[in-house]
C-alpha atoms as a PDB file:
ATOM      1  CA  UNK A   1       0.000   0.000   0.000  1.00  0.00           C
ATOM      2  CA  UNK A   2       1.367   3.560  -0.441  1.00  0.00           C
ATOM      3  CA  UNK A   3      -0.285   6.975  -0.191  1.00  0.00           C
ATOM      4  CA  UNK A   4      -3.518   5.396   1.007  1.00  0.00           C
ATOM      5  CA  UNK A   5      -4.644   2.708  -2.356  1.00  0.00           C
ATOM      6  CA  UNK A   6      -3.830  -0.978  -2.409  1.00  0.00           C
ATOM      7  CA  UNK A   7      -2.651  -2.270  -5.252  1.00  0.00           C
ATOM      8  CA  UNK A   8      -2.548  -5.360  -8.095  1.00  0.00           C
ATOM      9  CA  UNK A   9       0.359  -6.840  -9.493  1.00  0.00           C
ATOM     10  CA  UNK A  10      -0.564  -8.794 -12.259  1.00  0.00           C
ATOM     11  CA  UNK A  11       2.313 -10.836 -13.557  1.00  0.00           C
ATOM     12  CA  UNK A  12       1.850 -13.039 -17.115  1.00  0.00           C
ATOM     13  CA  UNK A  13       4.642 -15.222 -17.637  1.00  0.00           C
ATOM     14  CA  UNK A  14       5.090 -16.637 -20.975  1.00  0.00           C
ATOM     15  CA  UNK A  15       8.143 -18.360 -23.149  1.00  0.00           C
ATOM     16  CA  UNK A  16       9.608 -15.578 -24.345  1.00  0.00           C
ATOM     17  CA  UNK A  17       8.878 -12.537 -21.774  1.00  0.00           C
ATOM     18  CA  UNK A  18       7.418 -12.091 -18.389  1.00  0.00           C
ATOM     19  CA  UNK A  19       5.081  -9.191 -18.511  1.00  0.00           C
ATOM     20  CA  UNK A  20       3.678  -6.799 -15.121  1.00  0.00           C
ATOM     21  CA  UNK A  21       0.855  -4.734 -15.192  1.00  0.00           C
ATOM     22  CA  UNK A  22       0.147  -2.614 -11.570  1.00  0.00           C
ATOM     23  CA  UNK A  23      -2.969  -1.530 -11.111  1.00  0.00           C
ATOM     24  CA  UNK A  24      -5.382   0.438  -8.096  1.00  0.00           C
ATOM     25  CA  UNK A  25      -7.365  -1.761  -6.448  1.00  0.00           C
ATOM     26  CA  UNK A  26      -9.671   0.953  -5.957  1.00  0.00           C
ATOM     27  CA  UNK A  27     -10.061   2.866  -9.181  1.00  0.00           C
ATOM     28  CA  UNK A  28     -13.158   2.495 -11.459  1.00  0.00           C
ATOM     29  CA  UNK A  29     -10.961   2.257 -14.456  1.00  0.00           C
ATOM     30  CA  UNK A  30      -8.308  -0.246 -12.984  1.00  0.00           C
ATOM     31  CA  UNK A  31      -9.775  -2.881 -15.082  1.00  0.00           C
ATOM     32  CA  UNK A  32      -9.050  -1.166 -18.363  1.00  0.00           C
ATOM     33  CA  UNK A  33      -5.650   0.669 -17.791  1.00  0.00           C
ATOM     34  CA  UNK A  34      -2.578  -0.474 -15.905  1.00  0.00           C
ATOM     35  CA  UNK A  35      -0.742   2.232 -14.085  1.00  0.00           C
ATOM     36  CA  UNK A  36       2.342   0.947 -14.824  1.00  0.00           C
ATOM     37  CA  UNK A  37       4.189  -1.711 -16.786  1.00  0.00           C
ATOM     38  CA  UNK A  38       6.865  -3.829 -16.992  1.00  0.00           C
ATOM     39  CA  UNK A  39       8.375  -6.529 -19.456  1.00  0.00           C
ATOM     40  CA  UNK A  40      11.659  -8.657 -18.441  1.00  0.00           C
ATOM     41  CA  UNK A  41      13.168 -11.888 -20.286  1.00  0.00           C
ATOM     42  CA  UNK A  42      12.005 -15.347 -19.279  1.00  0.00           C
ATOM     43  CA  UNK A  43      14.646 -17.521 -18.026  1.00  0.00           C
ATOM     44  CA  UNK A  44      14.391 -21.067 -18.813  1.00  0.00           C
ATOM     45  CA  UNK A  45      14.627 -22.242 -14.999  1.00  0.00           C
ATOM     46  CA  UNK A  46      14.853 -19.613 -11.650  1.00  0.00           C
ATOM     47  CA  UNK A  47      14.607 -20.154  -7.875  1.00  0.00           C
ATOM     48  CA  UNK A  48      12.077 -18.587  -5.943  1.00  0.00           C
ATOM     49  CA  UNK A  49      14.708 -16.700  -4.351  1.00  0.00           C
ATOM     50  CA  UNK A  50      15.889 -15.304  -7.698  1.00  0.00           C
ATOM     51  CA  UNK A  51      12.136 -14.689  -8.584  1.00  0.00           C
ATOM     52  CA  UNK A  52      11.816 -12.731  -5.506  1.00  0.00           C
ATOM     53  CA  UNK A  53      14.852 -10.508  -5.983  1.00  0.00           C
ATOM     54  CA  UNK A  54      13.886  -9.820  -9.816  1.00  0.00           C
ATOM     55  CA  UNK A  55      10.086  -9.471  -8.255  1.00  0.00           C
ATOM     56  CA  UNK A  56      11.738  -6.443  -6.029  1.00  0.00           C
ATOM     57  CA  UNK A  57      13.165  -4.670  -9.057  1.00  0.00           C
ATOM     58  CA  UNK A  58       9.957  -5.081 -10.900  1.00  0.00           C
ATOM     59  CA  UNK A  59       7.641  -3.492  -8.193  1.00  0.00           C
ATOM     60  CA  UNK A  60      10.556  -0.666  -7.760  1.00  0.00           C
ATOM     61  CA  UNK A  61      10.175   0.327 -11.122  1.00  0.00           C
ATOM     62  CA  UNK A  62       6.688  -0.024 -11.569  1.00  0.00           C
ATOM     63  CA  UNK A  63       6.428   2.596  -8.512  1.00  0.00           C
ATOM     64  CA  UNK A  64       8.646   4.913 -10.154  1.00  0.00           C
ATOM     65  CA  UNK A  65       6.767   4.770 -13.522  1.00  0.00           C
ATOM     66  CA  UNK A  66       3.723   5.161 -11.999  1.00  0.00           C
ATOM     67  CA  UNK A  67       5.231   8.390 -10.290  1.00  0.00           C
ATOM     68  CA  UNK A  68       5.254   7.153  -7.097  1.00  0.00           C
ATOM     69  CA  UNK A  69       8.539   7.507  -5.184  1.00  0.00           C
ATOM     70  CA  UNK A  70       9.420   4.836  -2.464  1.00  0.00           C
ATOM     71  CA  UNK A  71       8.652   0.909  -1.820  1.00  0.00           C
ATOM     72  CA  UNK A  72       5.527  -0.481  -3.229  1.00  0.00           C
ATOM     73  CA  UNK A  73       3.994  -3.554  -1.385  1.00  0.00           C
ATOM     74  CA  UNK A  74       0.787  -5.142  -4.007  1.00  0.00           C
ATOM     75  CA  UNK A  75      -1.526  -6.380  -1.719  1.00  0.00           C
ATOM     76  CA  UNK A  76      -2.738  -8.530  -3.942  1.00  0.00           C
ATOM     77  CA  UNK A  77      -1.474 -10.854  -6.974  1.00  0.00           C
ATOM     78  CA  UNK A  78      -2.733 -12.718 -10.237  1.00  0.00           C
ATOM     79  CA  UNK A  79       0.292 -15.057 -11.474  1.00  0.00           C
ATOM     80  CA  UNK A  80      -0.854 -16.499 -15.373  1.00  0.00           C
ATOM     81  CA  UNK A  81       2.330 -19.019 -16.275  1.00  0.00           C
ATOM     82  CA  UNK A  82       2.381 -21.328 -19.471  1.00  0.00           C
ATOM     83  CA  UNK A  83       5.451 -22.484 -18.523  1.00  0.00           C
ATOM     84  CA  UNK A  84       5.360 -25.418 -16.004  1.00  0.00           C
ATOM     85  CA  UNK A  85       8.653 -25.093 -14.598  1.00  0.00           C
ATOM     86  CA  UNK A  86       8.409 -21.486 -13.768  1.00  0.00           C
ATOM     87  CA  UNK A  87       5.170 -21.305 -12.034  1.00  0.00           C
ATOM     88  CA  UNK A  88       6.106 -22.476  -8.086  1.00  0.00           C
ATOM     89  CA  UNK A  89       9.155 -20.051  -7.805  1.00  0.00           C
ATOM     90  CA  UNK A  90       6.978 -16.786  -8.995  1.00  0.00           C
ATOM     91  CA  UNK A  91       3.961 -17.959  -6.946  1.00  0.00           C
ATOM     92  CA  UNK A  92       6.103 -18.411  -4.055  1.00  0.00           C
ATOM     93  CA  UNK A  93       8.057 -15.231  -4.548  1.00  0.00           C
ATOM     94  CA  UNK A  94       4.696 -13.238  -4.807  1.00  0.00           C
ATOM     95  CA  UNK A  95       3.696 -14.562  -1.836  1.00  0.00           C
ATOM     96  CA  UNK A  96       6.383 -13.554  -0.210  1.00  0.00           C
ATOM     97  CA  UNK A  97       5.816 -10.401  -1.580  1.00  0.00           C
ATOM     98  CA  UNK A  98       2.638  -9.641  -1.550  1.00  0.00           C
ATOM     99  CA  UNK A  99       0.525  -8.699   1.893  1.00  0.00           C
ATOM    100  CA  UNK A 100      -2.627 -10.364   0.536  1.00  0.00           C
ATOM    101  CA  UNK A 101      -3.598 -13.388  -1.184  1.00  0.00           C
ATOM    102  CA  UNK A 102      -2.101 -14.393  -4.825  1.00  0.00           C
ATOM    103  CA  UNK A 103      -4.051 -15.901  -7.652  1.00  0.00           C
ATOM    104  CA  UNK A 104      -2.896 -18.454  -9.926  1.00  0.00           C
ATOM    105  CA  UNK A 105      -4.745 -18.499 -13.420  1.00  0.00           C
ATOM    106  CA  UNK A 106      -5.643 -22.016 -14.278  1.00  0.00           C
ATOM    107  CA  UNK A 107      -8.256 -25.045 -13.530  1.00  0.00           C
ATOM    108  CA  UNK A 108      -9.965 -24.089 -10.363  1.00  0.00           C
ATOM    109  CA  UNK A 109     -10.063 -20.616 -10.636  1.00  0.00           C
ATOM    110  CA  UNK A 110     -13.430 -19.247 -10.157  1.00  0.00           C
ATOM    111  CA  UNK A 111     -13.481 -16.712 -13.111  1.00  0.00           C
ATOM    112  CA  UNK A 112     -16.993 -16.411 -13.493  1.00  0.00           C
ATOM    113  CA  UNK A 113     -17.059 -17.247 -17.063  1.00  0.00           C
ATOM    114  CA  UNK A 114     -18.182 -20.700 -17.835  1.00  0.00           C
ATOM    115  CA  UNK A 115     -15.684 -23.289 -19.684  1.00  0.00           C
ATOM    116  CA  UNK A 116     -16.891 -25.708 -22.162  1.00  0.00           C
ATOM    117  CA  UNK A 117     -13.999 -27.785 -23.046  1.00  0.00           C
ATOM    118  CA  UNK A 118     -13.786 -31.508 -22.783  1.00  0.00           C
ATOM    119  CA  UNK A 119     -10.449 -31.053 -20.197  1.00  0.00           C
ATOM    120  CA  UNK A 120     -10.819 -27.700 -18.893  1.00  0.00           C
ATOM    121  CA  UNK A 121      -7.038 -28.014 -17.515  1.00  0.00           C
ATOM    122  CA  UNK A 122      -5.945 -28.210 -21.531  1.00  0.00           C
ATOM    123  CA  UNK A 123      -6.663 -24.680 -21.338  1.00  0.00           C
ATOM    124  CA  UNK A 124      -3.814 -22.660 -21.236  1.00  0.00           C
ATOM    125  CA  UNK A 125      -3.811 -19.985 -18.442  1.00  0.00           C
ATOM    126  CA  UNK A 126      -2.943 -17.015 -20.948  1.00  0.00           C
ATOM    127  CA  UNK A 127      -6.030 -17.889 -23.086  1.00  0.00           C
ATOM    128  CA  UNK A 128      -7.917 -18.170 -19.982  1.00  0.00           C
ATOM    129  CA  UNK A 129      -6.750 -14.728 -18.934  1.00  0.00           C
ATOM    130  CA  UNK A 130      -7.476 -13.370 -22.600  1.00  0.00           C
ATOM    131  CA  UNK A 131     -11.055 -14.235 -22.502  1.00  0.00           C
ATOM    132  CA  UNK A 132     -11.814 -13.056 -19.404  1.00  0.00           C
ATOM    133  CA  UNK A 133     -10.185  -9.573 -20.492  1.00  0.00           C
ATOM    134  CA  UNK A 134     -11.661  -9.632 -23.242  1.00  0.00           C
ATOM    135  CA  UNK A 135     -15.425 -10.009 -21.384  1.00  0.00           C
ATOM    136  CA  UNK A 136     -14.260  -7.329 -18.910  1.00  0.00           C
ATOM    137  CA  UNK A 137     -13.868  -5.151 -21.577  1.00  0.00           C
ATOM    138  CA  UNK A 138     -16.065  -5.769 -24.364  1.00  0.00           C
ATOM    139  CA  UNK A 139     -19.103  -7.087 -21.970  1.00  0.00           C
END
């Protein structure tokens, strides 16, 4: 939290790049516009330890883009992850990041959008994400 607003970190980790999106918890149009983002490299393997420090440098210049000077804390988190390998260290370093509870995109997740697919857990998380978005947005 800082000056008063809690905020979201939304972090999409796919082959190629990981990409952070920080939004106000509070704010009306938090749903269509980030207030900041970020887009690192993926690495092809990375401890949670290693997530976490990365995770720091993220949120500290997410803050700064967003014009807000000093340490961020996101008191909540949405993790989406296609790749297998990756997904335990950045849920564990957003946990240990985050105040508040983190989300994982995938089979189980209560999006309120109803899945008709023979093996719902075929379903890639970044389509998943997609789709909701795009019902968000378009209605």
């Amino acid at each position: 939290m800082l000056n008063g607003c809690a905020y979201i970190l939304t972090v999409d980790v796919g082959n190629t790049f990981i990409r952070f999106g920080l939004f106000a918890e509070d704010s009306a149009a938090a749903q269509e516009c980030p207030l900041a983002t970020c887009e690192i490299t993926t690495p092809s393997s990375i401890t949670a330890d290693e997530a976490r420090m990365r995770l720091v440098q993220v949120m500290a210049a997410l803050a700064a883009d967003a014009g807000m000077p000093g340490a961020l804390v996101s008191t909540a988190a949405v993790l989406s992850c296609v790749v297998p390998a990756l997904e335990r260290p950045w849920k564990a370093a957003l946990s240990r990041t985050c105040t508040g509870r983190v989300l994982t995109v995938g089979p189980g997740l209560k999006t309120g959008m109803p899945v008709h697919y023979d093996d719902p857990a075929e379903i890639g998380p970044d389509r998943i994400a997609d789709a909701v978005a795009a019902r968000a947005v378009y209605g």
